[in-house]
Protein backbone atom coordinates (compact mmCIF):
# COMPACT_ATOMS: atom_id res chain seq x y z
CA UNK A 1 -4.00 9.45 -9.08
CA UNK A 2 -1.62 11.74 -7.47
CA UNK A 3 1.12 9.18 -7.92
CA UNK A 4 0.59 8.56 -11.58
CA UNK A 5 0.98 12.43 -12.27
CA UNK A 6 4.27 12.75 -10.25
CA UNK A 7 5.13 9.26 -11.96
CA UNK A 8 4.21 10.84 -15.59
CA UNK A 9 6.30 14.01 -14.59
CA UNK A 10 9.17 12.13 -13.49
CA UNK A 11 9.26 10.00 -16.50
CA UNK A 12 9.12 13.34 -19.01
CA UNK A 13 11.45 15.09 -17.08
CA UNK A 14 13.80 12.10 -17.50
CA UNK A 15 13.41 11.94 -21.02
CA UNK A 16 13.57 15.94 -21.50
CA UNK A 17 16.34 16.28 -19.81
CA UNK A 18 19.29 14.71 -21.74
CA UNK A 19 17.90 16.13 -25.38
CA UNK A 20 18.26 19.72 -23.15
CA UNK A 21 22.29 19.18 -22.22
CA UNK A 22 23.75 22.09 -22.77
CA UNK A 23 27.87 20.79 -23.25
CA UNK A 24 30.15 23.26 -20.85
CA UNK A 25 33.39 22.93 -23.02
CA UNK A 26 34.01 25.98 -25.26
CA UNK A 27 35.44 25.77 -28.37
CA UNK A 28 36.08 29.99 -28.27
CA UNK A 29 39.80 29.38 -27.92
CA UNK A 30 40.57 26.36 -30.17
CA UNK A 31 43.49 27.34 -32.59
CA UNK A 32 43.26 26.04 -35.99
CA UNK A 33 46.66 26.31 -37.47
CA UNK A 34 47.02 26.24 -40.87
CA UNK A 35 50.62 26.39 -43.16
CA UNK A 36 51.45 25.73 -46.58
CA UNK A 37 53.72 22.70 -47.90
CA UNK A 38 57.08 23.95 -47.71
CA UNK A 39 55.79 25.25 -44.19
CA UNK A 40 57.07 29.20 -45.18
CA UNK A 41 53.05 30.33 -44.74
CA UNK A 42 51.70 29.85 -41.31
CA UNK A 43 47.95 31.20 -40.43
CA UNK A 44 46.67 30.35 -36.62
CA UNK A 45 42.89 31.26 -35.63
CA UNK A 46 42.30 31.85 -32.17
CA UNK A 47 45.74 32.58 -30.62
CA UNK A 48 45.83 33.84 -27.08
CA UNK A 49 48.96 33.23 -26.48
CA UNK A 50 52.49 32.43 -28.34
CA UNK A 51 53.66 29.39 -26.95
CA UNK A 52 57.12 27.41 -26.58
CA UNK A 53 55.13 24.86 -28.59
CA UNK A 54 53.95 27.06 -31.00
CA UNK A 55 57.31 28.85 -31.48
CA UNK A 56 59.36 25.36 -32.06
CA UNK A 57 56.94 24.19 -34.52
CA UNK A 58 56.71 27.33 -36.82
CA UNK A 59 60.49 29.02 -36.25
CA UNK A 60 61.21 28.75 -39.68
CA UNK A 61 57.88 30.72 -40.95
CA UNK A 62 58.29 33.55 -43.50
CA UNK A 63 54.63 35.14 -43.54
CA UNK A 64 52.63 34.49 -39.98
CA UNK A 65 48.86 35.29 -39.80
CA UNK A 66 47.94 35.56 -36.21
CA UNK A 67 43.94 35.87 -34.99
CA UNK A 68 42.66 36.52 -31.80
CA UNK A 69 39.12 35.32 -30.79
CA UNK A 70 36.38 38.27 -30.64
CA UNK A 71 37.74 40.78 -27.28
CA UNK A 72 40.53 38.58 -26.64
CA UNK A 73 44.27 39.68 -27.12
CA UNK A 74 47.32 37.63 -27.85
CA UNK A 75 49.77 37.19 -24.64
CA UNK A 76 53.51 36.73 -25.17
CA UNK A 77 54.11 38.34 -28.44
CA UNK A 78 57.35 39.55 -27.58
CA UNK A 79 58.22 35.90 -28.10
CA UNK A 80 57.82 36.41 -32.17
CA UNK A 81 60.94 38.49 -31.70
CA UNK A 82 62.56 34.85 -32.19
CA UNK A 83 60.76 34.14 -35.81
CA UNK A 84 64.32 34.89 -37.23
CA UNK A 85 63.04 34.71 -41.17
CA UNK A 86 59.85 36.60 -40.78
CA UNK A 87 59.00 38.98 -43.86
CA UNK A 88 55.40 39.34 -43.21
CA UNK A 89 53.34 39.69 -39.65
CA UNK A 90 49.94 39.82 -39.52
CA UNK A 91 48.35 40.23 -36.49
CA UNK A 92 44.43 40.48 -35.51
CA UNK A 93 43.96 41.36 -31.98
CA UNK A 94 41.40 43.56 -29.57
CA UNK A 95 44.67 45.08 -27.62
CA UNK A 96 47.56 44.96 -29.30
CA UNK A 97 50.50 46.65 -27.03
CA UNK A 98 52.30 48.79 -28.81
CA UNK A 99 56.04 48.95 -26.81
CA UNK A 100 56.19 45.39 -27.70
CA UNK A 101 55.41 45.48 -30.83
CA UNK A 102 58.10 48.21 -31.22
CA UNK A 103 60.52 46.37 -30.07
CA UNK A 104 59.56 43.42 -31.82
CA UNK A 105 59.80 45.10 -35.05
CA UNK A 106 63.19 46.44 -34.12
CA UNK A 107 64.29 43.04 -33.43
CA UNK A 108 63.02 40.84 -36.66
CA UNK A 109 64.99 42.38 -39.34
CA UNK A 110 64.17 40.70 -42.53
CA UNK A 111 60.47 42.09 -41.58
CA UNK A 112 59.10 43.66 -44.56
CA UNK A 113 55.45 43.93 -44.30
CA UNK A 114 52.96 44.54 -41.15
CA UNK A 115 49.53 44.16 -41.03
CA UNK A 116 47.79 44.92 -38.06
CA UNK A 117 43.99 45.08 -37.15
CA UNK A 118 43.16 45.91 -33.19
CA UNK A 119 40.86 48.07 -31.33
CA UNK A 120 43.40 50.34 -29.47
CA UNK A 121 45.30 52.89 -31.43
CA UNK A 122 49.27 52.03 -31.64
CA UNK A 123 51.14 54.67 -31.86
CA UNK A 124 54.30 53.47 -34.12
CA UNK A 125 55.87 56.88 -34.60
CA UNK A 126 58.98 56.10 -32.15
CA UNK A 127 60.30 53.52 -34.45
CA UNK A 128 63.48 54.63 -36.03
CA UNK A 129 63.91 55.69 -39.38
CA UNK A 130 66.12 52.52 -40.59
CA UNK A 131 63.26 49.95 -39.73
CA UNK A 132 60.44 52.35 -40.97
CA UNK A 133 61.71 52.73 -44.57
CA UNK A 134 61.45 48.84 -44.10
CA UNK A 135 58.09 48.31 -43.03
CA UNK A 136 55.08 49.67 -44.77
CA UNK A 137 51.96 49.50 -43.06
């Protein structure tokens, strides 16, 4: 009797088991990169990072949309200092670090428009007059 009950336990375990698989692979940081026909409008989804990949596909963007994941930043943004026609720079991050993105709007100079969207507070008041009266914010 004892054996049939460990049998029938076995046997329902077996069965419960696979329809209880939980998969381990997160999907969190999957970028979904979207960009218009002539390629001008690029929006990526969960960017952690600006890679050499992502930089030699997109160079020639005009208006870049950037997303972070929820509390995740973006690494390597100095890199968009290289997006030589960029007008418009969106970026949606938790921590957003403000020396870089400074410089980086010192650097891009066809930048017209900013839009940024973070949980710190960036202090932009040490960029110089000739790029301010060029961005609005």
């Amino acid at each position: 009797m004892l054996r049939k009950k460990a049998l029938a336990f076995a046997l329902a375990f077996a069965l419960v088991l696979p329809m209880a698989y939980v998969p381990t692979t997160s999907y969190a940081y999957t970028v979904v990169v979207s960009q218009s026909e002539q390629g001008k409008v690029v929006k990526a989804e969960g960017i952690t990072v600006i890679t050499d990949e992502f930089f030699n596909q997109y160079k020639d963007a005009e208006e870049l949309y950037l997303s972070a994941p929820d509390k995740a930043s973006i690494s390597n943004i100095e890199r968009l200092a290289q997006f030589r026609n960029l007008k418009t720079l969106s970026i949606k991050s938790d921590n957003i670090d403000s020396t870089k993105l400074i410089k980086l709007t010192k650097d891009l100079s066809n930048l017209s428009k900013i839009e940024l969207k973070s949980r710190n507070s960036i202090d932009l008041g040490s960029i110089s007059n000739i790029t301010r009266e060029n961005i609005s914010l």
